[in-house]
Protein backbone atom coordinates (compact mmCIF):
# COMPACT_ATOMS: atom_id res chain seq x y z
CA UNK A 1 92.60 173.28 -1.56
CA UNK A 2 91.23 169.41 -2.00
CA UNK A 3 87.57 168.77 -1.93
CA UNK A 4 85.19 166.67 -1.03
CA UNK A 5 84.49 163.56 -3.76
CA UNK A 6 81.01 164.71 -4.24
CA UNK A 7 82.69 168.79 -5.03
CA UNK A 8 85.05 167.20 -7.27
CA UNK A 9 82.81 165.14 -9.31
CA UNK A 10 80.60 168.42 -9.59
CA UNK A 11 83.81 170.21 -10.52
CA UNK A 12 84.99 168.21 -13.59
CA UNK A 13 81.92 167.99 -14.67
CA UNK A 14 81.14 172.03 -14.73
CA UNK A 15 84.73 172.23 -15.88
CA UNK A 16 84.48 170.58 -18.79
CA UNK A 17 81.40 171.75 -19.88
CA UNK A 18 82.61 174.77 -19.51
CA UNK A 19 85.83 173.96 -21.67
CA UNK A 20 84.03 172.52 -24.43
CA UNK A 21 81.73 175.41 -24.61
CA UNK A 22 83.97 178.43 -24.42
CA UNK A 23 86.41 176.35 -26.39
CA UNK A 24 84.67 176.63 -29.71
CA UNK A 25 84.38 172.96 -28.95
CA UNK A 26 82.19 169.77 -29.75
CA UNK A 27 82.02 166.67 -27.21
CA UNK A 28 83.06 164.76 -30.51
CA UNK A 29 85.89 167.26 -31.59
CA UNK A 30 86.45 167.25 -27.68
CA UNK A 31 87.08 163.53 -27.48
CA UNK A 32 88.79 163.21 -30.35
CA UNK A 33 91.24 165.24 -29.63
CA UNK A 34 91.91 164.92 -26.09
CA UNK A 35 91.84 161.22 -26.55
CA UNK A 36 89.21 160.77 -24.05
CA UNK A 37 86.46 158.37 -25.62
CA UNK A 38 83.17 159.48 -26.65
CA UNK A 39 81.67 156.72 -23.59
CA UNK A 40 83.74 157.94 -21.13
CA UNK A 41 83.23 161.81 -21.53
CA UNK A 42 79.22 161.05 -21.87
CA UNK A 43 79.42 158.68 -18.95
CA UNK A 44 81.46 162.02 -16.71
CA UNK A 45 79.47 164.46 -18.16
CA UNK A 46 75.88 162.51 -17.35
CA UNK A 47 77.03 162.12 -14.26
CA UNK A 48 77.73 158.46 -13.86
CA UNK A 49 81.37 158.37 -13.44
CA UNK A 50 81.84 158.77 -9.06
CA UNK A 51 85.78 158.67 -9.10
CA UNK A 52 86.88 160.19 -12.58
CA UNK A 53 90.61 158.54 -13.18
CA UNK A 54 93.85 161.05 -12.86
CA UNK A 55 94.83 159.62 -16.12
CA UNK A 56 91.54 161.64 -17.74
CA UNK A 57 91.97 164.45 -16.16
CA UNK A 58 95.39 164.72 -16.86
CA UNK A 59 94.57 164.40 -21.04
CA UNK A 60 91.91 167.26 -20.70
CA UNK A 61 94.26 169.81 -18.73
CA UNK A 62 97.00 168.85 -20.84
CA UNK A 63 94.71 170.09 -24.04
CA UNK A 64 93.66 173.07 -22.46
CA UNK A 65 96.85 174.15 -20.96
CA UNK A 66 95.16 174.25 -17.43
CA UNK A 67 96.04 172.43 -14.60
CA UNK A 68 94.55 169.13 -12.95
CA UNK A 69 94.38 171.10 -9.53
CA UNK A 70 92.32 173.77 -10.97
CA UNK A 71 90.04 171.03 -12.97
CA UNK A 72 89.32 169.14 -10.07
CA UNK A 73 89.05 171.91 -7.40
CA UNK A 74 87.83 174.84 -8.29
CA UNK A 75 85.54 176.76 -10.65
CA UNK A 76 87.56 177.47 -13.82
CA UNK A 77 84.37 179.31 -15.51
CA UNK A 78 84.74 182.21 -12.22
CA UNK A 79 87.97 182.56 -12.32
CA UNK A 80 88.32 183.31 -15.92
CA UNK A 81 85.55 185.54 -15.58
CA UNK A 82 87.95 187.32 -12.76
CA UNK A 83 90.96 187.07 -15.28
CA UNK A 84 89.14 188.17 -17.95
CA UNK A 85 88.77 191.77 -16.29
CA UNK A 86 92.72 192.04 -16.25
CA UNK A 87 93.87 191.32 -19.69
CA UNK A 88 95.31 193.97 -21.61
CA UNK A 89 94.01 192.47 -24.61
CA UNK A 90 90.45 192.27 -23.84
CA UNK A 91 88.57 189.09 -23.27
CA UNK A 92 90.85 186.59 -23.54
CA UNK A 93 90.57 183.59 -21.47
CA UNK A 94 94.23 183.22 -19.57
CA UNK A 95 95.84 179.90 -19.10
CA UNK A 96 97.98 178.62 -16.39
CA UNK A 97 101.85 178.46 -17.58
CA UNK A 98 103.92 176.32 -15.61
CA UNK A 99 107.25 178.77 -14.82
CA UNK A 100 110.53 176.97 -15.10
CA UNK A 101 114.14 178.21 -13.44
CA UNK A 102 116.75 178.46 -16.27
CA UNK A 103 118.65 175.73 -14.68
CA UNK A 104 115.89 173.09 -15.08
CA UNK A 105 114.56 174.25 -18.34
CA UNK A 106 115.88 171.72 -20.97
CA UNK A 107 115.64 169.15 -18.74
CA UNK A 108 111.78 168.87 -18.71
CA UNK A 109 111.21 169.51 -22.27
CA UNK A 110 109.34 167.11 -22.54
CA UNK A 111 107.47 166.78 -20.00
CA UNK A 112 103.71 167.04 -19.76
CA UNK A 113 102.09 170.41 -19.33
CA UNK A 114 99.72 169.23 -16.81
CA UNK A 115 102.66 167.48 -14.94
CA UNK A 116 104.68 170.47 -14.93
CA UNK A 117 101.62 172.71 -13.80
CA UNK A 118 101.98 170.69 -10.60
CA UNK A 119 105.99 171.25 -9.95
CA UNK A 120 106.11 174.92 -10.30
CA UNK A 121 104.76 177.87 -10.11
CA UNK A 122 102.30 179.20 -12.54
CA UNK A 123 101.86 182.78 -14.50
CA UNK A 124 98.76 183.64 -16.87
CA UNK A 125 99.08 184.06 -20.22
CA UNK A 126 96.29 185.58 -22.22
CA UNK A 127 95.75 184.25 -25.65
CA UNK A 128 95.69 181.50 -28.19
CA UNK A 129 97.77 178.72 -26.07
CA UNK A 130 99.05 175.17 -26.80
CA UNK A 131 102.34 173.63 -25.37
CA UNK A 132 103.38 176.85 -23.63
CA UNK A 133 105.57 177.24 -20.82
CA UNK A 134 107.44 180.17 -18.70
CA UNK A 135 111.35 180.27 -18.51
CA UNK A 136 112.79 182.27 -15.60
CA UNK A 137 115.57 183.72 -16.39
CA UNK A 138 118.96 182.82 -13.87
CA UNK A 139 121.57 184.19 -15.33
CA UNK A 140 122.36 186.68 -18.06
CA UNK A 141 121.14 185.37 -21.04
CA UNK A 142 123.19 187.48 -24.46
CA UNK A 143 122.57 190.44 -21.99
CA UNK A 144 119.47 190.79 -23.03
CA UNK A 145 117.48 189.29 -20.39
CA UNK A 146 118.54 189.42 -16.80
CA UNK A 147 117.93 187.12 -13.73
CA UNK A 148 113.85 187.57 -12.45
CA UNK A 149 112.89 188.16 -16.17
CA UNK A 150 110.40 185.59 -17.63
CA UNK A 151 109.78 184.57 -21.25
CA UNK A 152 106.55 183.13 -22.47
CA UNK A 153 107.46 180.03 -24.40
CA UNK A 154 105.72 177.54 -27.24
CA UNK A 155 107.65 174.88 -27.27
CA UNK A 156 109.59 173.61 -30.27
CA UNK A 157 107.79 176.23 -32.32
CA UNK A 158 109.46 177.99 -35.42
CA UNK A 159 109.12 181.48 -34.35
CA UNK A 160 106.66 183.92 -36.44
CA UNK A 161 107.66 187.77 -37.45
CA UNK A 162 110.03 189.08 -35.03
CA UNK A 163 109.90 186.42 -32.18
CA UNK A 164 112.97 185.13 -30.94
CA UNK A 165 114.33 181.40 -31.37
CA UNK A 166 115.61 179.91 -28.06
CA UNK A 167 117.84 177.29 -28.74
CA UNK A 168 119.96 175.18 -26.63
CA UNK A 169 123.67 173.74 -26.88
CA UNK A 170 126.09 172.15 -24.85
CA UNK A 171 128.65 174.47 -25.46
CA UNK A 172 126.41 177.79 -25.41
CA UNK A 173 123.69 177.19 -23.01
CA UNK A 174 120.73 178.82 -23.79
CA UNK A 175 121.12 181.23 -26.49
CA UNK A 176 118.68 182.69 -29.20
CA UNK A 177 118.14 183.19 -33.06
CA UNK A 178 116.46 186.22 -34.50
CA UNK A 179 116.34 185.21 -38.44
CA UNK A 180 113.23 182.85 -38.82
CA UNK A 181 113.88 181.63 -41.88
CA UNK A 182 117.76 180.54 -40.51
CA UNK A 183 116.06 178.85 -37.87
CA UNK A 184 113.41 177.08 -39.85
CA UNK A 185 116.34 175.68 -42.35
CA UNK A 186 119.65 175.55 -40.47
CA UNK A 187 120.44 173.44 -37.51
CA UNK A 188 123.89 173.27 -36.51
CA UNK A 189 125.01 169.94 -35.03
CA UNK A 190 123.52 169.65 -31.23
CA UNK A 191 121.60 172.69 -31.40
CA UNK A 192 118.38 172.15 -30.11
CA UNK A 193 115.38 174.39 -30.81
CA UNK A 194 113.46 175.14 -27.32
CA UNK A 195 110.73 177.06 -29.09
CA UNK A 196 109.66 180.44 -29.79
CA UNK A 197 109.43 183.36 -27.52
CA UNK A 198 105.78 184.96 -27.77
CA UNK A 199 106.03 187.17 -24.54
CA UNK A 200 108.65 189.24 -22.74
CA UNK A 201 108.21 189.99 -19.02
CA UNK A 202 111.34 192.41 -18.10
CA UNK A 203 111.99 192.59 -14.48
């Protein structure tokens, strides 16, 4: 739901706040690694900025692996807090994943989060996040996962203990790669490495 330009000004401004402080952030760490400058983010955060560009906004949800929408529109600290109450793994904040049909997946590889936030549908994911998206599942993938299923994705990630490698081909589609250490070495020509798999949701 869009609000007014007074709400939304009131809303980034609260938002990032917020982000910075549950974050484990500084406004210097903050703008230098968003890419935001230090007079800009003063000149939001004291108020002083009416019509805060897209541009911004897009560099801050981008880092935070939240979406522009919910930035600019809502009140990210309340519905975290709501989240927060559903997480199996205690008090985790959840991000907004951006899920992605099978059929479109390579193609937007690499594409922005925050733009992809905005195309398709999103699922929570609770836990440390950066670069993650959702893959729904189309068609039998190694008949292991079946059309509805979703896997939680980092993108272009070497996977870590037991995750799965998804990797991409002409020839095979999407396929996957159990031994890390293969994975992190060996490349076969036109393979591409999609990322790791951190999260299984079996229909």
């Amino acid at each position: 739901m869009k609000v007014s330009g007074l709400q939304r000004k009131e809303n980034i401004i609260n938002n990032i706040e917020y982000l910075i402080k549950s974050r484990g952030e500084t406004k210097a760490s903050f703008a230098n690694r968003t890419g935001v400058t230090r007079a800009t983010l003063y000149k939001i955060l004291e108020g002083k900025v009416s019509n805060v560009q897209h541009s911004t906004i897009t560099r801050i949800a981008d880092f935070f692996g939240v979406s522009c929408e919910v930035i600019e529109n809502s009140d990210l600290e309340h519905i975290e807090s709501i989240e927060k109450t559903l997480s199996p793994q205690g008090d985790k904040n959840p991000a907004a994943i951006p899920v992605i049909p099978q059929s479109e997946f390579v193609a937007h590889m690499e594409n922005r989060i925050g733009h992809l936030v905005t195309q398709y549908p999103l699922t929570w994911y609770f836990g440390d996040v950066s670069n993650m998206i959702a893959l729904l599942v189309e068609k039998n993938i190694e008949n292991i996962f079946h059309p509805g299923d979703i896997l939680i994705i980092k993108r272009k990630s070497i996977p870590e203990k037991k995750q799965l490698a998804l990797f991409h081909s002409e020839g095979k589609g999407i396929f996957f790669k159990k031994d890390s250490i293969s994975v992190s070495h060996t490349h076969l020509p036109g393979e591409l490495l999609l990322g790791a798999v951190v999260e299984e949701r079996i229909m």
